[in-house]
C-alpha atoms as a PDB file:
ATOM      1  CA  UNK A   1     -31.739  70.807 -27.023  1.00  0.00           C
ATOM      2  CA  UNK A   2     -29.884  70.174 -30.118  1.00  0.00           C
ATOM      3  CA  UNK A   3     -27.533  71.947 -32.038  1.00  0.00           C
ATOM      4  CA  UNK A   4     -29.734  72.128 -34.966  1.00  0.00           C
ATOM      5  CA  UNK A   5     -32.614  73.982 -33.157  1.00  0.00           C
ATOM      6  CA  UNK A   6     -30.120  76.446 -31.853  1.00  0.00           C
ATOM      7  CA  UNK A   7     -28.927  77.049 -35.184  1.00  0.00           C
ATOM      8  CA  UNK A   8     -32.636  77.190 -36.586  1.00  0.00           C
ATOM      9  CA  UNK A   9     -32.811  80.317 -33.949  1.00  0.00           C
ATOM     10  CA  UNK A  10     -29.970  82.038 -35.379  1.00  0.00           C
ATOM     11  CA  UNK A  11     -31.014  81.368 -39.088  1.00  0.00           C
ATOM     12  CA  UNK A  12     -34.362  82.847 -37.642  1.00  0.00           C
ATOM     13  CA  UNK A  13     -32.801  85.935 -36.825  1.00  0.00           C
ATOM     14  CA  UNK A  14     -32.648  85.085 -32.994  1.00  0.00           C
ATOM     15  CA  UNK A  15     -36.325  85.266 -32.921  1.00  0.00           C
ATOM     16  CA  UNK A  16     -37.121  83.437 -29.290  1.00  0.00           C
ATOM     17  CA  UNK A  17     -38.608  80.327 -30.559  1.00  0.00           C
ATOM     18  CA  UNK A  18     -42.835  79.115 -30.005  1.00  0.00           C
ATOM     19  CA  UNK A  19     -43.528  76.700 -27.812  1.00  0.00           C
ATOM     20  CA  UNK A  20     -40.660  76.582 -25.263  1.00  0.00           C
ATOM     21  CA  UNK A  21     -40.514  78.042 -21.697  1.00  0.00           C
ATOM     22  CA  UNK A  22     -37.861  81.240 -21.611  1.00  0.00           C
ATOM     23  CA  UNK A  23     -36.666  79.594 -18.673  1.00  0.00           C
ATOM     24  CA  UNK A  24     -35.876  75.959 -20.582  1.00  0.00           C
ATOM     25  CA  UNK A  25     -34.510  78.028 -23.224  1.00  0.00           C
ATOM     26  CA  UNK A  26     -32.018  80.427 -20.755  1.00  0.00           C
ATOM     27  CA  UNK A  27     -30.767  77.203 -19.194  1.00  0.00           C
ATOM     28  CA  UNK A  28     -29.819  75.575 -22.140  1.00  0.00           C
ATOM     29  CA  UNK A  29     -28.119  78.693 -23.182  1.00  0.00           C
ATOM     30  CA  UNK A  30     -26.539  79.575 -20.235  1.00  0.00           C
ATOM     31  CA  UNK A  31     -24.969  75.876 -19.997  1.00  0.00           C
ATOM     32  CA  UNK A  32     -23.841  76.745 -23.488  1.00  0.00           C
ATOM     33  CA  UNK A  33     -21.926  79.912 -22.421  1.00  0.00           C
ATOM     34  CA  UNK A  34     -19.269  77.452 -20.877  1.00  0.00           C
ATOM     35  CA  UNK A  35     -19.194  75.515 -24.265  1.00  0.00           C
ATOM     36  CA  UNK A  36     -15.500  75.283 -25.152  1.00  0.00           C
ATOM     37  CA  UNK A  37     -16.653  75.324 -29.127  1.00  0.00           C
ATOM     38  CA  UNK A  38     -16.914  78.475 -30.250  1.00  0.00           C
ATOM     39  CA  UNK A  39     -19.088  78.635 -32.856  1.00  0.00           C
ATOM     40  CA  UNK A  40     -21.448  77.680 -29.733  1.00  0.00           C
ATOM     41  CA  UNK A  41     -20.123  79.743 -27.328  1.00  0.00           C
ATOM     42  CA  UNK A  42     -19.357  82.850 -29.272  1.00  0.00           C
ATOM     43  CA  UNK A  43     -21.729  81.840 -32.551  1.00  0.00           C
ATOM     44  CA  UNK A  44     -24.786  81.230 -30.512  1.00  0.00           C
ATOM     45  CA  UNK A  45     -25.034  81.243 -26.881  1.00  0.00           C
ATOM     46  CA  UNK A  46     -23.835  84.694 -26.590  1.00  0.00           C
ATOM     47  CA  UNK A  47     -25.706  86.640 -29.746  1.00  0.00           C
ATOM     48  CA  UNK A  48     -28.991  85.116 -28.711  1.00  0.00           C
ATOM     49  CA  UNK A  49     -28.612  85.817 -24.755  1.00  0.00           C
ATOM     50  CA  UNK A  50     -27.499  89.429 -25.817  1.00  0.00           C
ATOM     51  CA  UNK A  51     -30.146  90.065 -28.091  1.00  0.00           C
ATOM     52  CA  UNK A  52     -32.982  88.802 -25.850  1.00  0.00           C
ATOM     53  CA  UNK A  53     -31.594  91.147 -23.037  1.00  0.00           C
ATOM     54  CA  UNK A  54     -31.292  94.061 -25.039  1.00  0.00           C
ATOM     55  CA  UNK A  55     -34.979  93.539 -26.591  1.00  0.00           C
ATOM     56  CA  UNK A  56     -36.479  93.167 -23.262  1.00  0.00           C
ATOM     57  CA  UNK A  57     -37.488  89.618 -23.303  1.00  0.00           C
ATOM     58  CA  UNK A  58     -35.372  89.204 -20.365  1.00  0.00           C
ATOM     59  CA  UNK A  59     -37.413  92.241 -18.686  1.00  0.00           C
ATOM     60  CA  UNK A  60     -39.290  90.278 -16.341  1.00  0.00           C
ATOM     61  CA  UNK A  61     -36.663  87.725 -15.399  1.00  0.00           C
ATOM     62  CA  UNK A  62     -33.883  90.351 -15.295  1.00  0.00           C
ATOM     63  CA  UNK A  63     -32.545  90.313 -11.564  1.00  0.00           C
ATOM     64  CA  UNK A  64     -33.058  86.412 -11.576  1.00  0.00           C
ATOM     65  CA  UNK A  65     -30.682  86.093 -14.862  1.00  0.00           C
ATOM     66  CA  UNK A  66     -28.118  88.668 -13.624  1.00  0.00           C
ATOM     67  CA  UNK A  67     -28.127  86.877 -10.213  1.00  0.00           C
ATOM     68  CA  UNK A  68     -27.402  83.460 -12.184  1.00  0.00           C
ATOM     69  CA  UNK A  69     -24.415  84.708 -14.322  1.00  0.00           C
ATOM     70  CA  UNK A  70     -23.153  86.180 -10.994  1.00  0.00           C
ATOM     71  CA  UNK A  71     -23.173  82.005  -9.754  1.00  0.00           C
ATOM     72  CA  UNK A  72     -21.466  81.635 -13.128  1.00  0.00           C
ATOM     73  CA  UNK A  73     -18.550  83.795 -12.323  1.00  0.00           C
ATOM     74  CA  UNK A  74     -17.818  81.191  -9.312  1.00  0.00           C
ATOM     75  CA  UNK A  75     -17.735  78.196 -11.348  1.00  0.00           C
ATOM     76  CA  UNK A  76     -13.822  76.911 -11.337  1.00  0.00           C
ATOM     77  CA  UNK A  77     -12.668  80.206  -9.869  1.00  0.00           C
ATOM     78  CA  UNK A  78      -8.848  79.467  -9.384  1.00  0.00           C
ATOM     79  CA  UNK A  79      -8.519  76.981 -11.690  1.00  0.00           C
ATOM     80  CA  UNK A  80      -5.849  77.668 -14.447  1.00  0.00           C
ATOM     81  CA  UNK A  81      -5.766  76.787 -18.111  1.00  0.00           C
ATOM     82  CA  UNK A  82      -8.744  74.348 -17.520  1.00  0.00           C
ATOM     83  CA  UNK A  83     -11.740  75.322 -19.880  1.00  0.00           C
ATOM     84  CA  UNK A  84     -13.854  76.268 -16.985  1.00  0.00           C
ATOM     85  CA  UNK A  85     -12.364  79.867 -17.751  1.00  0.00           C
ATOM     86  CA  UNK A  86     -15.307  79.807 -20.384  1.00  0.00           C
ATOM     87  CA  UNK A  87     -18.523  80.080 -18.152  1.00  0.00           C
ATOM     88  CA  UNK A  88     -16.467  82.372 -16.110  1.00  0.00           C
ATOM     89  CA  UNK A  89     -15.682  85.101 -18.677  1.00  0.00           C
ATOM     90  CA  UNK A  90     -18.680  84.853 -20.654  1.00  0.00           C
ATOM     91  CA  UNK A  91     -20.919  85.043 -17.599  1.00  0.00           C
ATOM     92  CA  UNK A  92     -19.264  88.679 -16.909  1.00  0.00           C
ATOM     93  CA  UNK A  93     -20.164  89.745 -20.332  1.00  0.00           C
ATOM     94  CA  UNK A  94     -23.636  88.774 -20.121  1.00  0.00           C
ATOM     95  CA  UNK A  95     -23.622  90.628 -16.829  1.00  0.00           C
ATOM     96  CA  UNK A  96     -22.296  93.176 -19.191  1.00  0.00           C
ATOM     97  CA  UNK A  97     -25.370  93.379 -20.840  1.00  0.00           C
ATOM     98  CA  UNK A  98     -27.770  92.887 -18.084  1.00  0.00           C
ATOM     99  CA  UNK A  99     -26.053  96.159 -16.347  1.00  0.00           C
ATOM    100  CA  UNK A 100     -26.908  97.940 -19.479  1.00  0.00           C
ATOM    101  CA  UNK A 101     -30.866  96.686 -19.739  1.00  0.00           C
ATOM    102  CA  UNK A 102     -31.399  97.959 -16.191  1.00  0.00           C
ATOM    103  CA  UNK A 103     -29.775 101.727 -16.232  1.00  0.00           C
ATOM    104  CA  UNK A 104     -31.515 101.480 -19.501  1.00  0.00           C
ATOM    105  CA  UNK A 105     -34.758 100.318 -18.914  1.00  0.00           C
ATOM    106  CA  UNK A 106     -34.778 101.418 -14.819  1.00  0.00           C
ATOM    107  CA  UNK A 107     -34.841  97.367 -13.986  1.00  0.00           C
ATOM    108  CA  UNK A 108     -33.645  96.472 -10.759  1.00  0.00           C
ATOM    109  CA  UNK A 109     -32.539  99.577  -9.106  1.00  0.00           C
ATOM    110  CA  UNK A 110     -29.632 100.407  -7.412  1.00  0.00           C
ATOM    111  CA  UNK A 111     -29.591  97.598  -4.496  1.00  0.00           C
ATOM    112  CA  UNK A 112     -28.909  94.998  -7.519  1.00  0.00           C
ATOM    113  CA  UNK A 113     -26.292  96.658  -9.934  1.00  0.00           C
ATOM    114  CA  UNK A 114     -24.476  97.490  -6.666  1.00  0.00           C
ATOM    115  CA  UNK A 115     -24.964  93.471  -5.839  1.00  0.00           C
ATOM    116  CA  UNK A 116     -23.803  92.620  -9.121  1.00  0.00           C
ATOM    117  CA  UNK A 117     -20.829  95.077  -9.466  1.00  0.00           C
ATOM    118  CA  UNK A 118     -19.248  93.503  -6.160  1.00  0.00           C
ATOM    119  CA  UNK A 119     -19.305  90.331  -7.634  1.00  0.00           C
ATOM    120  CA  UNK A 120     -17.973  91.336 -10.760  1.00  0.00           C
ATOM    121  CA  UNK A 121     -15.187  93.447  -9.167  1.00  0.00           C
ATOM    122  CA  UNK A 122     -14.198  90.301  -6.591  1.00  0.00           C
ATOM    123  CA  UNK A 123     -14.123  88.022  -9.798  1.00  0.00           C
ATOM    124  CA  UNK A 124     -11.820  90.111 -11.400  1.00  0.00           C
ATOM    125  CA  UNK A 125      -9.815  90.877  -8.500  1.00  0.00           C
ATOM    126  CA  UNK A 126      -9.201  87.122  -8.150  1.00  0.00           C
ATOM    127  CA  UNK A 127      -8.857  85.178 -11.845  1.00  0.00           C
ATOM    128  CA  UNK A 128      -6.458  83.221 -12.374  1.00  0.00           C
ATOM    129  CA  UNK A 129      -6.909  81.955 -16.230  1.00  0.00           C
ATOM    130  CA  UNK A 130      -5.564  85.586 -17.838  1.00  0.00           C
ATOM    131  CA  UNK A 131      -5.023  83.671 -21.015  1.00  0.00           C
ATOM    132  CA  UNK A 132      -6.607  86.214 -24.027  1.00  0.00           C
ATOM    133  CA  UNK A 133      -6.865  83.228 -27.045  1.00  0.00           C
ATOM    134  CA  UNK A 134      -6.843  79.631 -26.596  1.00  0.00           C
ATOM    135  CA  UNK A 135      -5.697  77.765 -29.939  1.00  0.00           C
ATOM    136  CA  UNK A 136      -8.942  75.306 -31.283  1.00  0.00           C
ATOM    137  CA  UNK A 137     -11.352  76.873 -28.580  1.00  0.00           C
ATOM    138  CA  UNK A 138     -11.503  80.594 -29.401  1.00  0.00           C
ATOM    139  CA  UNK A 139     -11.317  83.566 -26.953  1.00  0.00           C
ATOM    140  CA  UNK A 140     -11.086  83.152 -23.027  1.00  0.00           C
ATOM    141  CA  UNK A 141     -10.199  86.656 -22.578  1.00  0.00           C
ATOM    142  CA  UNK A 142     -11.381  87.253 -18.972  1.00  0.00           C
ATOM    143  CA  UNK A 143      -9.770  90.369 -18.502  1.00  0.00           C
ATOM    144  CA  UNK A 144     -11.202  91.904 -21.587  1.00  0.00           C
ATOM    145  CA  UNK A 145     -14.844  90.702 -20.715  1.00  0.00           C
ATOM    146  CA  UNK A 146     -14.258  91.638 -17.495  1.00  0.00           C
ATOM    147  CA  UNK A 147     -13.296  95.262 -17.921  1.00  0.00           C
ATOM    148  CA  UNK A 148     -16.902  95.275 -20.275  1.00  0.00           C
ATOM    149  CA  UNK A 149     -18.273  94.383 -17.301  1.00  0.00           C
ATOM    150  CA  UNK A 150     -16.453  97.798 -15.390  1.00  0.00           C
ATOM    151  CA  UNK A 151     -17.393  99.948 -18.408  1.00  0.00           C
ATOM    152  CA  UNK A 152     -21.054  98.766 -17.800  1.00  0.00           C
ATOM    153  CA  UNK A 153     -21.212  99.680 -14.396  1.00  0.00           C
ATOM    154  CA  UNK A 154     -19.064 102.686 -14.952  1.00  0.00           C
ATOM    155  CA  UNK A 155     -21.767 104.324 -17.185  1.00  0.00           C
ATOM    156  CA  UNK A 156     -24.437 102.814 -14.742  1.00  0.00           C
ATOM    157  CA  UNK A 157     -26.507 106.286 -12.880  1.00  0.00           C
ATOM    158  CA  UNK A 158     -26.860 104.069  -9.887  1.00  0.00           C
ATOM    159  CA  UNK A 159     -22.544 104.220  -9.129  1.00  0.00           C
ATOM    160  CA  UNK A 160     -21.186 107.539  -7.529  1.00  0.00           C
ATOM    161  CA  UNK A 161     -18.211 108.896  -6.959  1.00  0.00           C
ATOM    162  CA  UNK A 162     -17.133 106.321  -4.318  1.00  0.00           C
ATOM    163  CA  UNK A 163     -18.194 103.378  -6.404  1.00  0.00           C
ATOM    164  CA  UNK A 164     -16.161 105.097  -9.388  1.00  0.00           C
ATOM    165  CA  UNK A 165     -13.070 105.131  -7.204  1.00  0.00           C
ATOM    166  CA  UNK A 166     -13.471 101.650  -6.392  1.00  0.00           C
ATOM    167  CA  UNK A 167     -13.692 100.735 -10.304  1.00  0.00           C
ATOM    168  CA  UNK A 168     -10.152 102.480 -10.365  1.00  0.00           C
ATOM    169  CA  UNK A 169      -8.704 100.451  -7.272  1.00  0.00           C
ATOM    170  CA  UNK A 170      -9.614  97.629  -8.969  1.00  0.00           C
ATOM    171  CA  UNK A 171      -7.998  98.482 -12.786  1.00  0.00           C
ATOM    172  CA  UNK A 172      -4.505  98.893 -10.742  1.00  0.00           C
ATOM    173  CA  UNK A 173      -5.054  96.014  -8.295  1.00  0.00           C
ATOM    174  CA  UNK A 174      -5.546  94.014 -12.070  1.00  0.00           C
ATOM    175  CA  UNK A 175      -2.818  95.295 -13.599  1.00  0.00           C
ATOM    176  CA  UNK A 176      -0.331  95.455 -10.641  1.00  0.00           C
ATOM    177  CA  UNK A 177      -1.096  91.767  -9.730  1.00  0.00           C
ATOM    178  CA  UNK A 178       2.216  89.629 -10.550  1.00  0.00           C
ATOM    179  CA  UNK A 179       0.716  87.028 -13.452  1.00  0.00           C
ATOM    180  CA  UNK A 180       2.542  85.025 -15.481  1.00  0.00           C
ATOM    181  CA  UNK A 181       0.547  86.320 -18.654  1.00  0.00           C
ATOM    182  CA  UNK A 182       1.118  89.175 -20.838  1.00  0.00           C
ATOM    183  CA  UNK A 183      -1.574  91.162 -22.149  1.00  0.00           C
ATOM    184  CA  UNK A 184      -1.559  90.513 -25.812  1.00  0.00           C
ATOM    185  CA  UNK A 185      -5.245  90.620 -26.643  1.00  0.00           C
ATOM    186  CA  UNK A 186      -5.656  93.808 -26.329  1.00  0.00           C
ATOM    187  CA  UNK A 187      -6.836  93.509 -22.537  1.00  0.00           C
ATOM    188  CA  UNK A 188      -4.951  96.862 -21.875  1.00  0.00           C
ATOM    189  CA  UNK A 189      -7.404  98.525 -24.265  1.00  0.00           C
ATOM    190  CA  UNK A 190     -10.292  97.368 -22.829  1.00  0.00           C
ATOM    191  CA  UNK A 191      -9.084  97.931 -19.664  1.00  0.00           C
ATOM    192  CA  UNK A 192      -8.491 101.939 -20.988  1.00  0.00           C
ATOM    193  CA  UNK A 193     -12.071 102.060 -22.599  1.00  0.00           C
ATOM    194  CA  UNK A 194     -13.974 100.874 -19.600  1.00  0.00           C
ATOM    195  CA  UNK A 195     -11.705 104.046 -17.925  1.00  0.00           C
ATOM    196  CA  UNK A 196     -13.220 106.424 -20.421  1.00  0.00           C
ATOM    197  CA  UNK A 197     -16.436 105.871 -19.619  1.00  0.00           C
ATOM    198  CA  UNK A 198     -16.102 106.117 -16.214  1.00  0.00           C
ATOM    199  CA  UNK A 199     -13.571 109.300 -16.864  1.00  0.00           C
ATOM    200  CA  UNK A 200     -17.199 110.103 -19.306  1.00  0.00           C
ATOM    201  CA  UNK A 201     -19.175 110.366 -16.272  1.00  0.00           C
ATOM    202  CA  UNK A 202     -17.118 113.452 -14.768  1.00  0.00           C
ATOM    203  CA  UNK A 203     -17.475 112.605 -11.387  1.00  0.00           C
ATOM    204  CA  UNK A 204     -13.612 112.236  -9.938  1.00  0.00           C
ATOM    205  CA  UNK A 205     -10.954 114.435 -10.336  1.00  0.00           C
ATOM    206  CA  UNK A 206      -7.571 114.999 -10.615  1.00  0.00           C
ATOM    207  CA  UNK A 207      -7.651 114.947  -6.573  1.00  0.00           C
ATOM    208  CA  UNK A 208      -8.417 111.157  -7.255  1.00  0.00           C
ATOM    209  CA  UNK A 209      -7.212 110.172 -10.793  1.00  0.00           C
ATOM    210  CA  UNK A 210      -3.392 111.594 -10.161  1.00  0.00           C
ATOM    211  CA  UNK A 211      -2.777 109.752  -7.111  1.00  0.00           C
ATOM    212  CA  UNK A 212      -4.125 106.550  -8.570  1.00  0.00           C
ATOM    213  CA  UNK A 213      -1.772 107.371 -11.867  1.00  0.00           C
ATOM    214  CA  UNK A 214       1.000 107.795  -9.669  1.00  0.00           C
ATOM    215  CA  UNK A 215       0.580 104.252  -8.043  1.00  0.00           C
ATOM    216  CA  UNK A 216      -0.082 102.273 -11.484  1.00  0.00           C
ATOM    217  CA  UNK A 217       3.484 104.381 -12.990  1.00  0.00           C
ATOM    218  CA  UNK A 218       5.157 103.006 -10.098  1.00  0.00           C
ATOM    219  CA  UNK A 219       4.277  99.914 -11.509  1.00  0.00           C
ATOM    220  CA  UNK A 220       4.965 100.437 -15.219  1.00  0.00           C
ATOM    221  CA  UNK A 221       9.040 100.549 -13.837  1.00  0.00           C
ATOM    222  CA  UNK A 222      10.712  97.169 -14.722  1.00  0.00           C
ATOM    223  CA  UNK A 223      12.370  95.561 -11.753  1.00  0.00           C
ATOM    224  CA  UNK A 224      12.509  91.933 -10.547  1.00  0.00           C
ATOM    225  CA  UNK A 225      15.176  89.228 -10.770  1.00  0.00           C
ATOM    226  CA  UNK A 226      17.415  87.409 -13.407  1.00  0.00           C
ATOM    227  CA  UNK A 227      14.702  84.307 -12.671  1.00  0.00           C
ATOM    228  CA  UNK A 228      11.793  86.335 -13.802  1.00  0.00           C
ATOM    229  CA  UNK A 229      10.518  88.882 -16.454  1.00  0.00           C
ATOM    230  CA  UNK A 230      10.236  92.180 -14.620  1.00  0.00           C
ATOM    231  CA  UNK A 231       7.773  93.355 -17.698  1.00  0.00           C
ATOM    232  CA  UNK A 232       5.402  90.943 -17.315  1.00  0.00           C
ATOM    233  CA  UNK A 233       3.544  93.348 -14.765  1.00  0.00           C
ATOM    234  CA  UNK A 234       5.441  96.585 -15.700  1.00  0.00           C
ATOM    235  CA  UNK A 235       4.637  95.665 -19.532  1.00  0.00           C
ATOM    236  CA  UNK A 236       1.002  95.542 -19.230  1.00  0.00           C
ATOM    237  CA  UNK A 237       1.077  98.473 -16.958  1.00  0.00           C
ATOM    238  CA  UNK A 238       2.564  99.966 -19.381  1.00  0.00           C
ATOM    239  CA  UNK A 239       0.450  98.717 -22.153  1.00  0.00           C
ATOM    240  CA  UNK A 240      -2.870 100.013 -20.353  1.00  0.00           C
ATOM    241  CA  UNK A 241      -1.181 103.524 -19.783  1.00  0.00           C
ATOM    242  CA  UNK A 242      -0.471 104.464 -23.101  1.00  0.00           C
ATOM    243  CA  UNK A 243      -3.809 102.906 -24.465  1.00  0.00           C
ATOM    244  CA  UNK A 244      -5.288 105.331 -21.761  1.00  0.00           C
ATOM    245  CA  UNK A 245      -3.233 108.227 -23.011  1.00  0.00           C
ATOM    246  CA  UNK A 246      -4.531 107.144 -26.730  1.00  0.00           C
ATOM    247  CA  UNK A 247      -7.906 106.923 -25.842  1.00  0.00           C
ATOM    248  CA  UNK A 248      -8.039 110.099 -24.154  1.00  0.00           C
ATOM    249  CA  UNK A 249      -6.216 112.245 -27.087  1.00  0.00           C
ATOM    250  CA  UNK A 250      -7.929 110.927 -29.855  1.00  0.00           C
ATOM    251  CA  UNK A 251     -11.527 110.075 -28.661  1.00  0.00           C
ATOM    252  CA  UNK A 252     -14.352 112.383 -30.247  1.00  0.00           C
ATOM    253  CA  UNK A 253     -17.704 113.296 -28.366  1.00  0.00           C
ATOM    254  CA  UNK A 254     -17.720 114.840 -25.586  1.00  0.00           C
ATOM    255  CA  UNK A 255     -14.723 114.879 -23.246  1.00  0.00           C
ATOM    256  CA  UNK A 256     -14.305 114.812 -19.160  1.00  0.00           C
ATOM    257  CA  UNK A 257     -13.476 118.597 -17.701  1.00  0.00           C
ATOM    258  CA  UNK A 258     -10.361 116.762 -16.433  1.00  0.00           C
ATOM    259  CA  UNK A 259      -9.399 115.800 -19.711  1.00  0.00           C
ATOM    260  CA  UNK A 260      -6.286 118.696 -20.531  1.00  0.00           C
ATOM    261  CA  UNK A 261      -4.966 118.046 -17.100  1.00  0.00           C
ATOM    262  CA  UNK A 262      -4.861 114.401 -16.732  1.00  0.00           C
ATOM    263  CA  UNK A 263      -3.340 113.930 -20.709  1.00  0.00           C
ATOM    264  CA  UNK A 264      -0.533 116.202 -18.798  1.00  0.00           C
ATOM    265  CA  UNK A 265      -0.262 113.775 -15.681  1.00  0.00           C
ATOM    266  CA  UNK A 266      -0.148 110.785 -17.856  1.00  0.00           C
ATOM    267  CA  UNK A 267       2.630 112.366 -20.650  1.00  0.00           C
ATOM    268  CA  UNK A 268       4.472 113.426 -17.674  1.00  0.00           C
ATOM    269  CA  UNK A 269       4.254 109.860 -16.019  1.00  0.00           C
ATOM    270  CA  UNK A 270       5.134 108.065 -19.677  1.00  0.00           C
ATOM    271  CA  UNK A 271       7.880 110.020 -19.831  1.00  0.00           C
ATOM    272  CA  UNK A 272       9.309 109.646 -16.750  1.00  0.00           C
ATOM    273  CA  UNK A 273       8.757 105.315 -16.823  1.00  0.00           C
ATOM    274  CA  UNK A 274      10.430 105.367 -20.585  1.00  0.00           C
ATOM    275  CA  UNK A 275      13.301 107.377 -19.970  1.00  0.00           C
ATOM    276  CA  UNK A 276      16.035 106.072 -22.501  1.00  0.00           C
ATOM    277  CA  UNK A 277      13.063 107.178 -25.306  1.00  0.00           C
ATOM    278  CA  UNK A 278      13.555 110.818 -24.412  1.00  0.00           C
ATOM    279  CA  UNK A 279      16.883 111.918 -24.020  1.00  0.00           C
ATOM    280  CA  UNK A 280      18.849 114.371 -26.089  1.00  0.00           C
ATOM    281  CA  UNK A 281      19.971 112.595 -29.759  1.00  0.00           C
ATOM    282  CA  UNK A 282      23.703 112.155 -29.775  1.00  0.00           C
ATOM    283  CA  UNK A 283      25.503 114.122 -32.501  1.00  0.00           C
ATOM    284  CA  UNK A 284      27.288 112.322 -34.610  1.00  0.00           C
END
């Protein structure tokens, strides 16, 4: 279809247009997803496929779509700085969105947002394109769409305490990964929201969380060799830990039970990974 009928749907208000199939219409859009212009990407593809999910046009083809943007998360897995990173990351945040319609509308049941969290989870787990903005093509930022896609299932009734756990295996296994990227995007952020709502849910405790801080501090240390940037793990480990310690002070609503105890564990653990920051001023 051509640009200008797309654009007729957004001047329209993202009304889903007469006279077209919803299944002509989602492929076109979903092929569009991957677009390396944004204003079709991000300006069009995205709002309308949102939209239409969050409406309930989607209702009845729900499962079907989710399924599809969990083929999409395949598509150049591996490749690096290629702009197949597109149909990867924007898949994930359409999954975003389709996790959302079904604890929210009771579509799908638990067999399927279990299905489409492990594929979500093993796409994270193995990106390689970690770049946030690409200059003339807009945001990749696969990390950051990816941890939407966490946050989703995070808040989703049909993930327990073990499938909670597993969210937070995979935020460290992320963030511990050597990459040659740092998180610049804010990826650490939306790393540490996706952890609030799962913290939201208050299901784990400290028996779980201060363990799992423990490993990702042991991380947030700077160490390598003269050839490479130690902080290029230990900086976004870093990153995510305080933007977790923000979060958690500062949000409003209601708070986890474990909240006064784990701002504790992750002060103490900040402290001890920036030591030269807290010493004793000299006098002078």
């Amino acid at each position: 279809m051509s640009s200008g009928f797309w654009e007729q749907v957004v001047a329209d208000g993202l009304r889903v247009p007469a006279g077209r199939s919803l299944v002509e219409l989602t492929e076109d859009l979903t092929r569009m997803l991957g677009d390396p212009n944004p204003d079709v990407r991000d300006g069009i593809a995205f709002p309308t496929m949102a939209t239409w999910i969050d409406d309930g046009v989607y209702d009845d083809l729900l499962v079907g779509l989710g399924d599809g943007m969990c083929h999409g998360l395949d598509v150049g897995l591996g490749e690096r700085d290629t702009d197949t990173v597109f149909r990867r990351s924007y898949s994930a945040l359409i999954l975003t969105e389709c996790i959302d319609r079904s604890s929210k509308a009771i579509l799908g049941g638990p067999d399927v947002v279990l299905r489409w969290g492990d594929r979500v989870m093993g796409w994270l787990a193995r990106e390689q394109d970690l770049r946030g903005f690409v200059p003339g093509k807009g945001w990749a930022h696969a990390i950051a769409h990816g941890a939407d896609a966490l946050g989703a299932l995070a808040r989703s009734p049909y993930f327990g305490r073990l499938e909670l756990t597993v969210i937070l295996d995979v935020i460290a296994d992320r963030l511990l990964t050597p990459t040659e990227e740092f998180f610049v995007c804010g990826e650490d952020d939306r790393l540490a929201f996706a952890t609030m709502h799962l913290l939201r849910r208050d299901i784990l405790g400290l028996d779980v969380l201060e363990p799992w801080i423990a490993r990702l501090a042991n991380g947030a240390r700077g160490r390598g060799s003269v050839d490479r940037n130690p902080f290029l793990v230990a900086g976004n480990v870093q990153g995510y830990l305080r933007s977790l310690h923000l979060q958690l002070a500062l949000s409003t609503g209601a708070h986890p039970s474990v909240r006064p105890d784990l701002l504790l564990v992750l002060m103490e653990q900040l402290r001890a990974t920036n030591p030269g920051y807290f010493v004793t001023p000299r006098q002078h």
